[in-house]
N, C-alpha and C. Protein backbone atom coordinates (compact mmCIF):
# COMPACT_ATOMS: atom_id res chain seq x y z
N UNK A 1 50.50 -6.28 56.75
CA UNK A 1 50.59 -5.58 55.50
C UNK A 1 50.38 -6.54 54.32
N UNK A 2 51.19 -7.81 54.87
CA UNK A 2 51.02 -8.60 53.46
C UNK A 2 49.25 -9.63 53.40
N UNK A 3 48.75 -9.57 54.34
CA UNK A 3 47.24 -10.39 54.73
C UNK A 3 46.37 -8.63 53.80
N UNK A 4 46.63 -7.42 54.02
CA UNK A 4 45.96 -6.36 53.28
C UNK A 4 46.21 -6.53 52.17
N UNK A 5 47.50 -6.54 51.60
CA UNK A 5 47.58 -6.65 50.00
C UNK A 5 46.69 -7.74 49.60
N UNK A 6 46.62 -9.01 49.87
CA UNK A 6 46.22 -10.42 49.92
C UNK A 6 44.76 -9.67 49.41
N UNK A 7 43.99 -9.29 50.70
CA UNK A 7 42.62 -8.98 50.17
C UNK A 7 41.96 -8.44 49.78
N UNK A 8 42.99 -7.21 49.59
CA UNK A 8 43.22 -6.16 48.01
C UNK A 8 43.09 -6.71 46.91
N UNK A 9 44.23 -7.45 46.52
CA UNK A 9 44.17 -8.01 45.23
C UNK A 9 42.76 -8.97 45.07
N UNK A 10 42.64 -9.95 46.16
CA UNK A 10 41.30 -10.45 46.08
C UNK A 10 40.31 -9.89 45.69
N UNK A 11 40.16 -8.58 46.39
CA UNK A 11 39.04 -7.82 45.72
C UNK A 11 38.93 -7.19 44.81
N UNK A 12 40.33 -7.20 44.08
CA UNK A 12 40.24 -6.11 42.84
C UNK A 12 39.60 -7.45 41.96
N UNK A 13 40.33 -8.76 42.31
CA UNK A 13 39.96 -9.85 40.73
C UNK A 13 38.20 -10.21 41.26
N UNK A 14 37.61 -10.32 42.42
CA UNK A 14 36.31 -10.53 42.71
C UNK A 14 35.65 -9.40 41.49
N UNK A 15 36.16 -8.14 42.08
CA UNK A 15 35.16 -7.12 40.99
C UNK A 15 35.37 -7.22 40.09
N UNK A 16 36.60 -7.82 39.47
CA UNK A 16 37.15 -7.84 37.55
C UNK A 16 35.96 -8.90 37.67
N UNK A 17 36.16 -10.25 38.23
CA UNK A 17 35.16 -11.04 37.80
C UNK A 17 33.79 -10.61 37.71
N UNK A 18 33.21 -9.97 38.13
CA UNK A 18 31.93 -9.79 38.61
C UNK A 18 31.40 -8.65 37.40
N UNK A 19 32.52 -8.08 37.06
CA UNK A 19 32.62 -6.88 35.98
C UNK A 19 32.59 -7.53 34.62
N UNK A 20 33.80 -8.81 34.52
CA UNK A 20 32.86 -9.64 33.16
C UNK A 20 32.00 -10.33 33.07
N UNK A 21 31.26 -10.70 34.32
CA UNK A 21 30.72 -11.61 34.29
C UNK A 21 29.41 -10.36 33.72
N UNK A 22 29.30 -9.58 34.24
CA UNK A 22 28.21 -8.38 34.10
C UNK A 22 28.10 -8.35 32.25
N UNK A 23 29.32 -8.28 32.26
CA UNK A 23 29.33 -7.65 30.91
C UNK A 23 29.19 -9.04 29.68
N UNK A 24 29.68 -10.13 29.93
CA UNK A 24 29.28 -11.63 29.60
C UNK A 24 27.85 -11.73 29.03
N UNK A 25 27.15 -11.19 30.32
CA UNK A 25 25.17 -11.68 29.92
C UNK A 25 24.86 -9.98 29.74
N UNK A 26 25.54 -9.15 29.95
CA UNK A 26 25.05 -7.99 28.97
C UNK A 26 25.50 -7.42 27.87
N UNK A 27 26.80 -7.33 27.14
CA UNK A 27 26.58 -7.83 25.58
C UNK A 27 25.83 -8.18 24.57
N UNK A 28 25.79 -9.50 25.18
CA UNK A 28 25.23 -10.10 24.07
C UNK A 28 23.51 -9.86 23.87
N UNK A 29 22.99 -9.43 25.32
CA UNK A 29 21.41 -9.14 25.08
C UNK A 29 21.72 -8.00 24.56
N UNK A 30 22.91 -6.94 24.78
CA UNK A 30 22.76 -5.69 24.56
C UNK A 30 22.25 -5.47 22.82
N UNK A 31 23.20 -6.76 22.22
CA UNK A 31 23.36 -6.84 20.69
C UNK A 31 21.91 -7.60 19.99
N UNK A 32 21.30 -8.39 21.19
CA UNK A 32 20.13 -9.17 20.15
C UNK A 32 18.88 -7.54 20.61
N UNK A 33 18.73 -6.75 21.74
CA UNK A 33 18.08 -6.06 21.61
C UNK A 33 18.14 -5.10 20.57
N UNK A 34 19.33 -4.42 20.43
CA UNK A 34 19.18 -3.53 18.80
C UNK A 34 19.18 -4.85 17.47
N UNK A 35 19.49 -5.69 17.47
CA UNK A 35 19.01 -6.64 16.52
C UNK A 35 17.58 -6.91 16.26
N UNK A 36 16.96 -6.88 17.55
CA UNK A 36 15.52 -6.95 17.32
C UNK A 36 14.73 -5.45 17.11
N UNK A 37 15.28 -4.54 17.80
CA UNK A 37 14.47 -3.09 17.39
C UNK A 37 14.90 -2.84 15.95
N UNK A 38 16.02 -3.03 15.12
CA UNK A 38 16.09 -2.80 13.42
C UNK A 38 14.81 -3.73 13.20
N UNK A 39 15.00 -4.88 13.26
CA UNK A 39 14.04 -5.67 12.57
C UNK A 39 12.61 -5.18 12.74
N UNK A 40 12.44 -4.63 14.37
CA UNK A 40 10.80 -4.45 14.57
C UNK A 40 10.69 -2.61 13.61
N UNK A 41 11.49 -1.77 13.23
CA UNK A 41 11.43 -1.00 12.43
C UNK A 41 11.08 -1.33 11.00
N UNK A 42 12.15 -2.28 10.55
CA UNK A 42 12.06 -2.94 9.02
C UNK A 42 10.57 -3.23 9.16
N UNK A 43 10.10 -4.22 9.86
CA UNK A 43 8.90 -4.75 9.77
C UNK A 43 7.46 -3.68 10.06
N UNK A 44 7.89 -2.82 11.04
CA UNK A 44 6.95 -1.50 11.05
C UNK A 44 6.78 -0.42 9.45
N UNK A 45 8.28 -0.61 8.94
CA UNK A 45 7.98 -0.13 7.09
C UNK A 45 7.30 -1.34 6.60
N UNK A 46 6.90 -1.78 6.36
CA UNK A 46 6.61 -3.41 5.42
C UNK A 46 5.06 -3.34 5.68
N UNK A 47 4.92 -2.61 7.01
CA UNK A 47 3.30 -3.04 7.53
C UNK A 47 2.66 -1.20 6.86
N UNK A 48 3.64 -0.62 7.14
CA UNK A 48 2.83 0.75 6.73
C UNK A 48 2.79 0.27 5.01
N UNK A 49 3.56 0.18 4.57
CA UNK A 49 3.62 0.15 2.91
C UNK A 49 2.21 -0.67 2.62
N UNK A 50 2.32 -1.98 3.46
CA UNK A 50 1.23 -2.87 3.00
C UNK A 50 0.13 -2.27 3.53
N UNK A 51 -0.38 -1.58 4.37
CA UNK A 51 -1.83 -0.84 4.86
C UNK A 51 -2.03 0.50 3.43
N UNK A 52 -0.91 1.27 3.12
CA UNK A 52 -1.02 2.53 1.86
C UNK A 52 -1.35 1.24 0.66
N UNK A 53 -1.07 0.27 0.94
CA UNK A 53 -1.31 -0.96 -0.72
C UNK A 53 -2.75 -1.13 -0.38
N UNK A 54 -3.39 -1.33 0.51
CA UNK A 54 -4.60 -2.02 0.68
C UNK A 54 -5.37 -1.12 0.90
N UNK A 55 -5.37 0.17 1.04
CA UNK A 55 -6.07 1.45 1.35
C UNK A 55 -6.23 1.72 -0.32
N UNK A 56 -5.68 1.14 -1.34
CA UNK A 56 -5.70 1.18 -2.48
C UNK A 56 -6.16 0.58 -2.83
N UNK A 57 -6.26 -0.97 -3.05
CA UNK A 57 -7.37 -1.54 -3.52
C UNK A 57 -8.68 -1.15 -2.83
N UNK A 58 -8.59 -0.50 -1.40
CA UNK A 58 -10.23 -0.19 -1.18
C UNK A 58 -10.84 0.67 -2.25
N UNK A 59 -9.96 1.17 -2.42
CA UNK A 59 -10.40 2.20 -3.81
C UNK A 59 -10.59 2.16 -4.91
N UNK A 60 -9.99 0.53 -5.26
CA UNK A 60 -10.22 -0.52 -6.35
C UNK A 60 -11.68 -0.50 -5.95
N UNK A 61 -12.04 -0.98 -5.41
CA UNK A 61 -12.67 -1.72 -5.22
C UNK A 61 -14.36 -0.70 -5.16
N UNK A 62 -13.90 0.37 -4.36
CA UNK A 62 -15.34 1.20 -4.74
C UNK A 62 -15.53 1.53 -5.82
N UNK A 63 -14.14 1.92 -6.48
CA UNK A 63 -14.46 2.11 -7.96
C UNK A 63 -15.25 0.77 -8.89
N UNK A 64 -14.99 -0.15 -8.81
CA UNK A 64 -15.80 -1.20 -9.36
C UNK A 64 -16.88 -1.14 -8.96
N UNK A 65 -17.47 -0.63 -7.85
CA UNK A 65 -18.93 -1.00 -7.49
C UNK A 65 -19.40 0.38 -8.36
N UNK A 66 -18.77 1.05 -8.65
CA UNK A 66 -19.54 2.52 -9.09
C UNK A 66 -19.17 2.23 -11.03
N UNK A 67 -18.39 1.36 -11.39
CA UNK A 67 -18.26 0.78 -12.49
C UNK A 67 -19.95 0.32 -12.83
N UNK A 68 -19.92 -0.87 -12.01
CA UNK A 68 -21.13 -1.61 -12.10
C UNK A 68 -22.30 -0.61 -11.95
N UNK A 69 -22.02 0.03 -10.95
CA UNK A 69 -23.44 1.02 -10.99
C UNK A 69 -23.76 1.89 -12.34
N UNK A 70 -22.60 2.51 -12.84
CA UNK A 70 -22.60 3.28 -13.88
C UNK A 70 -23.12 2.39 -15.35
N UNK A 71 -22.58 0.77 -15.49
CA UNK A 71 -23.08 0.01 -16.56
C UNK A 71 -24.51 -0.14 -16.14
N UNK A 72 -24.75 -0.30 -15.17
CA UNK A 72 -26.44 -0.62 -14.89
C UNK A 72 -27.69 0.29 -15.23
N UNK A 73 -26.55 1.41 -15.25
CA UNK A 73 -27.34 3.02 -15.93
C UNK A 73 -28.01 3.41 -14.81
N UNK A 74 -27.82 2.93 -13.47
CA UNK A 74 -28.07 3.22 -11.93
C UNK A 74 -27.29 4.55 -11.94
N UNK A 75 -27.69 5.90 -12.46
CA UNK A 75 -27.01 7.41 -12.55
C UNK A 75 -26.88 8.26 -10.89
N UNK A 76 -28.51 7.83 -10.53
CA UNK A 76 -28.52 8.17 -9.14
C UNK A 76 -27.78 7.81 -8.72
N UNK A 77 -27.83 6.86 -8.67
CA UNK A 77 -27.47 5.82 -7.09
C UNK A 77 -25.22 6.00 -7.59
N UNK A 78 -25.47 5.90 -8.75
CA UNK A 78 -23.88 6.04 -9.16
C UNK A 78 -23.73 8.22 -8.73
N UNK A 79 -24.20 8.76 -8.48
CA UNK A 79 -24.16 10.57 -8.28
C UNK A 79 -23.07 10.04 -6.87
N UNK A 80 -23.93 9.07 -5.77
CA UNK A 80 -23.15 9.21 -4.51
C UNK A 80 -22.48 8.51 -4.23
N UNK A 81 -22.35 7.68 -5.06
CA UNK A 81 -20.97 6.39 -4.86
C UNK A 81 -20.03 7.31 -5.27
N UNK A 82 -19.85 7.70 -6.42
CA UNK A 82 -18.98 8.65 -7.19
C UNK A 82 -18.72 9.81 -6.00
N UNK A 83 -19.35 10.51 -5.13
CA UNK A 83 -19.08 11.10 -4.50
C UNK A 83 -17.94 10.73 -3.50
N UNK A 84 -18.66 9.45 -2.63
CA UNK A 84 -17.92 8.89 -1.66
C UNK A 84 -16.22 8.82 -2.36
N UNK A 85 -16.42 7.98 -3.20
CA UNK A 85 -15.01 7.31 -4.16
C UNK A 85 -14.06 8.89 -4.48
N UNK A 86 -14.12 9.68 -4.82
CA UNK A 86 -13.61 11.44 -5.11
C UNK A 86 -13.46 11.37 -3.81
N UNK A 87 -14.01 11.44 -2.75
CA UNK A 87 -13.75 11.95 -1.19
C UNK A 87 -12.65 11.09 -0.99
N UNK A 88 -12.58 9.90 -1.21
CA UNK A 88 -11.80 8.99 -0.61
C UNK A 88 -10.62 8.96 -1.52
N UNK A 89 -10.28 9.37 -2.55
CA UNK A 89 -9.56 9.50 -3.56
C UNK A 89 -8.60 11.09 -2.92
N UNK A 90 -9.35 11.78 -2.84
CA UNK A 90 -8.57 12.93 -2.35
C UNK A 90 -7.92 12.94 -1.13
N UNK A 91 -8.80 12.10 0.19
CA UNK A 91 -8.12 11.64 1.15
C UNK A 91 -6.40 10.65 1.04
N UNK A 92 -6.74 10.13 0.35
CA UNK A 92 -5.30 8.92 0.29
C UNK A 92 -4.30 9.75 -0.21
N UNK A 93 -4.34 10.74 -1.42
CA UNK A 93 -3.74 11.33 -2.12
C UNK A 93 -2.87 12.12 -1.14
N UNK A 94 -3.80 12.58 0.00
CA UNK A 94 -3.18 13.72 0.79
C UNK A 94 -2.18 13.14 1.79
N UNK A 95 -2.25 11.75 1.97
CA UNK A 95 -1.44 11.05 3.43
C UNK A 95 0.09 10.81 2.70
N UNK A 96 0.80 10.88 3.62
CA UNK A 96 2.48 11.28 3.49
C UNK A 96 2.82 9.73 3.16
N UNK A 97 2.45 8.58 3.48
CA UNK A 97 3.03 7.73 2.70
C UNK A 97 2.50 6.77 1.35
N UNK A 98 1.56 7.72 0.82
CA UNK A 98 1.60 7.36 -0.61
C UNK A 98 2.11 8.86 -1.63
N UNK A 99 3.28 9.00 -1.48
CA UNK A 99 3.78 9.52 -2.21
C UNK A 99 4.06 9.25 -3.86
N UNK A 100 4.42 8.04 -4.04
CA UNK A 100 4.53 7.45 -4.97
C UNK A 100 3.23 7.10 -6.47
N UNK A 101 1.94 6.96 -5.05
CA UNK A 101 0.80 6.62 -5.84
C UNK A 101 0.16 8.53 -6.10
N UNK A 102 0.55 9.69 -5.42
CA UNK A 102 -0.08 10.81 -5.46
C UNK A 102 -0.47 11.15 -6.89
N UNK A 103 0.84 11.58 -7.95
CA UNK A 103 0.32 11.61 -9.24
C UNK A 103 -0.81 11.03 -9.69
N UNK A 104 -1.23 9.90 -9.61
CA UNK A 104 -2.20 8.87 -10.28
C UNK A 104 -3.39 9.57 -9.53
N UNK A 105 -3.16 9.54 -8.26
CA UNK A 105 -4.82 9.96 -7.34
C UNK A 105 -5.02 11.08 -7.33
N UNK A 106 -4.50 12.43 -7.81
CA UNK A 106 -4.60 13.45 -8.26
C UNK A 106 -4.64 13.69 -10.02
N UNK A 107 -4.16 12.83 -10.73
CA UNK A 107 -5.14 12.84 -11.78
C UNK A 107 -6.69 12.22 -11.36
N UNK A 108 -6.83 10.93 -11.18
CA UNK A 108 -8.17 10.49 -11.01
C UNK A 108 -9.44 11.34 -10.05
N UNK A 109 -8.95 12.58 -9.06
CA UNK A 109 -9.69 13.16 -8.56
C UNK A 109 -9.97 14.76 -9.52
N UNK A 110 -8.60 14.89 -10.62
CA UNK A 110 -8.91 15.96 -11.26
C UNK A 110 -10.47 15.48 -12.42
N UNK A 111 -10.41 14.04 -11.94
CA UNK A 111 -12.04 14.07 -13.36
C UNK A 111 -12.81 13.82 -12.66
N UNK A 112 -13.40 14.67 -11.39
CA UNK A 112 -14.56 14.29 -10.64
C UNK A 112 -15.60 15.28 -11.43
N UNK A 113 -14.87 16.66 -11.95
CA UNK A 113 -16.14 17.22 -12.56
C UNK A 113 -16.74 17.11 -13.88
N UNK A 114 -16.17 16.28 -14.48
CA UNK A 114 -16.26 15.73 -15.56
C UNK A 114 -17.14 14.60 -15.19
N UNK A 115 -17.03 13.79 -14.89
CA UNK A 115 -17.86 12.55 -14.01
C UNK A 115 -19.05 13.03 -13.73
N UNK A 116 -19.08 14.23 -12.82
CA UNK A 116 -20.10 14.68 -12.05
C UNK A 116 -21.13 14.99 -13.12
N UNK A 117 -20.60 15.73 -14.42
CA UNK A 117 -21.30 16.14 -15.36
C UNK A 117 -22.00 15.40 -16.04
N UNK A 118 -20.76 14.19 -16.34
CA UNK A 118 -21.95 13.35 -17.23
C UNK A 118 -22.49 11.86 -16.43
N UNK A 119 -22.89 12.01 -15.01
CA UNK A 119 -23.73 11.58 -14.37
C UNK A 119 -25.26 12.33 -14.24
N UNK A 120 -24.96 13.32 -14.24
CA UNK A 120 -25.58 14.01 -14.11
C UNK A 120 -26.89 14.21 -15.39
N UNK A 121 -26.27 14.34 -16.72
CA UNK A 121 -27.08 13.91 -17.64
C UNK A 121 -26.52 13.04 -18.47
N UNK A 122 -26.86 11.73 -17.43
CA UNK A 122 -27.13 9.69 -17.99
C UNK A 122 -26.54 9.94 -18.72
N UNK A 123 -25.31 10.65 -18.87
CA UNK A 123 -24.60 10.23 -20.14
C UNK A 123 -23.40 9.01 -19.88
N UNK A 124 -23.74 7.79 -21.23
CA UNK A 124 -22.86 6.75 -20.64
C UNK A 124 -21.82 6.87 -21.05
N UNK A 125 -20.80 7.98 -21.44
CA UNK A 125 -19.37 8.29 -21.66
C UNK A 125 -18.28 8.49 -20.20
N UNK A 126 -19.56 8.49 -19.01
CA UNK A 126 -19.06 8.09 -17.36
C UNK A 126 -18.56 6.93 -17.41
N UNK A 127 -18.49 5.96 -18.22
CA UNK A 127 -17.96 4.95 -18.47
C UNK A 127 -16.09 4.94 -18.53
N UNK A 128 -16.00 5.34 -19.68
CA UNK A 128 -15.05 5.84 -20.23
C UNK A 128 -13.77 6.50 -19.33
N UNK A 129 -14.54 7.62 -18.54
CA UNK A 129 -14.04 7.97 -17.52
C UNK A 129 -13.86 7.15 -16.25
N UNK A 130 -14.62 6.27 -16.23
CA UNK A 130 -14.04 5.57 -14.73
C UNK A 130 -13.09 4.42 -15.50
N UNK A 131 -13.22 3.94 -16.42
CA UNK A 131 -12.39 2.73 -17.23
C UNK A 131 -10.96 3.64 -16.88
N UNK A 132 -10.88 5.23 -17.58
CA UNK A 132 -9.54 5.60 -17.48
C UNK A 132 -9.29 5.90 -15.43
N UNK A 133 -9.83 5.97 -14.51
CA UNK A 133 -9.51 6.12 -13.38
C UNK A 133 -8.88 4.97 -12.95
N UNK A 134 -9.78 3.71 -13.69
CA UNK A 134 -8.90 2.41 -13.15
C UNK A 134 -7.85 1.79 -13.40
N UNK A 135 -7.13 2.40 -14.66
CA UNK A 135 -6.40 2.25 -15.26
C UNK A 135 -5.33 2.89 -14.67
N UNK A 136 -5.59 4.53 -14.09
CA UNK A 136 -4.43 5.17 -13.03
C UNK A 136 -4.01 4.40 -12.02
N UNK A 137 -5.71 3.98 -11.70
CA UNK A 137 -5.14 3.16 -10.22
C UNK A 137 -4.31 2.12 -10.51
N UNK A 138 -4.67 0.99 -11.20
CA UNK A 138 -3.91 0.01 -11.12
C UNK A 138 -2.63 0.88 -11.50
N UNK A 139 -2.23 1.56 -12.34
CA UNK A 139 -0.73 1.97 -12.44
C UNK A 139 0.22 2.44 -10.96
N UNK A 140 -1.32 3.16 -10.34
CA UNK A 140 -0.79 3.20 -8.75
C UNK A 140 -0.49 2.28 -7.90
N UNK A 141 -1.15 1.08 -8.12
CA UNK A 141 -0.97 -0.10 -7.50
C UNK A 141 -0.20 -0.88 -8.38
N UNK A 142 0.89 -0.85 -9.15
CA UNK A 142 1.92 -1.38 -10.06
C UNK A 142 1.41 -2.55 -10.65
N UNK A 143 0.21 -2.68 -10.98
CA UNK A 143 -0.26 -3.46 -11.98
C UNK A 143 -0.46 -3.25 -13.42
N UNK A 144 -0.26 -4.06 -14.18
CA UNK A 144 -0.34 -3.95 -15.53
C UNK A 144 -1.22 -3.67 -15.80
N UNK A 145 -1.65 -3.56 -16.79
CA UNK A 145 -3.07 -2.80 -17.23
C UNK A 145 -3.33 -3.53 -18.39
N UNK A 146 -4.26 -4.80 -18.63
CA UNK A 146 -4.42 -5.41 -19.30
C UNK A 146 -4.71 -4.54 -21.28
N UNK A 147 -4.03 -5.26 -21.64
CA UNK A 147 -4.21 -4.65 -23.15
C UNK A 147 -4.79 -5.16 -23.98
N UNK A 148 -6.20 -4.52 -24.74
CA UNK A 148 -7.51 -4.59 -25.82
C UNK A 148 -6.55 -4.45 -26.86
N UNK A 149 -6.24 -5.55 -27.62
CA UNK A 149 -5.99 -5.60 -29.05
C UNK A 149 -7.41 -5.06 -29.74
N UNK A 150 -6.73 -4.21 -30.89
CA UNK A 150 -7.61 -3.93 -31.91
C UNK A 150 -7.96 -4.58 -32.99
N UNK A 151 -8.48 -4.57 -33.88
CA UNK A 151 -8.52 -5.20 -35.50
C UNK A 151 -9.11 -6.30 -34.90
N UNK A 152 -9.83 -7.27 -36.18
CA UNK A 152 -10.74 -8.23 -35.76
C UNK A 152 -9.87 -9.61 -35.21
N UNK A 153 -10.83 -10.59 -34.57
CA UNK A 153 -10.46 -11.54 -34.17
C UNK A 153 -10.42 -12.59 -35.12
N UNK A 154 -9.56 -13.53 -35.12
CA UNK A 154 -9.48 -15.09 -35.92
C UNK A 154 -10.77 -15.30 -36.09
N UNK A 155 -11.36 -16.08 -37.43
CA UNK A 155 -12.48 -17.08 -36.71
C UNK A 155 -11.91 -18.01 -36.60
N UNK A 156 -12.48 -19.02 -35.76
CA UNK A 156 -12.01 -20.21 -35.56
C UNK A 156 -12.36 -21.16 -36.88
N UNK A 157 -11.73 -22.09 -36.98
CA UNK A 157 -11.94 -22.83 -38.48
C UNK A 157 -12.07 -24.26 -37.76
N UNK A 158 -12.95 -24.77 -38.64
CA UNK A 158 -13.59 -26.31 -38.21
C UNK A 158 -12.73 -27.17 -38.21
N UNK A 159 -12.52 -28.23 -37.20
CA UNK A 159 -11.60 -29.83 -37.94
C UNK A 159 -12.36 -29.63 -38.91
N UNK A 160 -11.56 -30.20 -40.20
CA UNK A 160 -11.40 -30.69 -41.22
C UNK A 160 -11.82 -31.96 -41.35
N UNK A 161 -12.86 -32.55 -41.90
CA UNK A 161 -13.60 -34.37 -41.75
C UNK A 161 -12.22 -35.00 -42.19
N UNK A 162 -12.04 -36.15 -41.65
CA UNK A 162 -10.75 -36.89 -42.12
C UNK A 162 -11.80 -38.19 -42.01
């Protein structure tokens, strides 16, 4: 009776041991694995935000080429850039994580027919209108928007002969 208790109790502290020892090396991975899935979330927001940022300057960026096309008085060739740029403008507007930038890209797609118009007859006041689209955008892309002082400039004044 007393050799059974003996290897009773033996076996109850074998399994306690074996039970912390379990729980020893699983803990602590238990804790760096949700430590690492927050982080790989945090970092999965950081990467979407930065792809909706750079899906924005693409749009910078066609818009400048249709800038340039429009100063060049290139009307044609600016009819389907301007097209593409409105398509792609209405696209971004519509995706769920630029919420923030939507206002701006739904004004800038509300002046496609305005655009369209005065591409249409070379009128260079298409200017005007894409100057103000870029101006949304960068506000969409939280950039300042550089500011044209008015009224004339200094002249510069000569050294003085000494």
């Amino acid at each position: 009776m007393k050799r059974v208790l003996v290897v009773l109790v033996l076996g109850i502290i074998t399994l306690g041991a074996i039970g912390a020892a379990y729980l020893a090396g699983y803990w602590p991975q238990h804790q760096e694995g949700v430590t690492c899935e927050a982080a790989l979330r945090a970092m999965r927001a950081n990467l979407e935000r930065a792809e909706a940022r750079n899906r924005l300057y693409g749009l910078q960026s066609q818009l400048i080429d249709l800038l340039a096309t429009v100063e060049a008085r290139n009307f044609g060739d600016a009819q389907g850039k301007a097209t593409a740029f409105f398509d792609s403008v209405r696209a971004e507007a519509g995706r769920p994580d630029q919420s923030t930038a939507r206002p701006m890209l739904e004004e800038i797609a509300a002046g496609r027919d305005s655009l369209t118009i005065a591409l249409t007859q070379n009128d260079p006041a298409a200017l005007e209108i894409l100057h103000g689209a870029m101006t949304r955008l960068r506000e969409a892309l939280g950039e300042a928007t550089p500011r044209v002082e008015t009224g004339t400039n200094p002249t510069p004044t000569a050294p003085s002969p000494s």
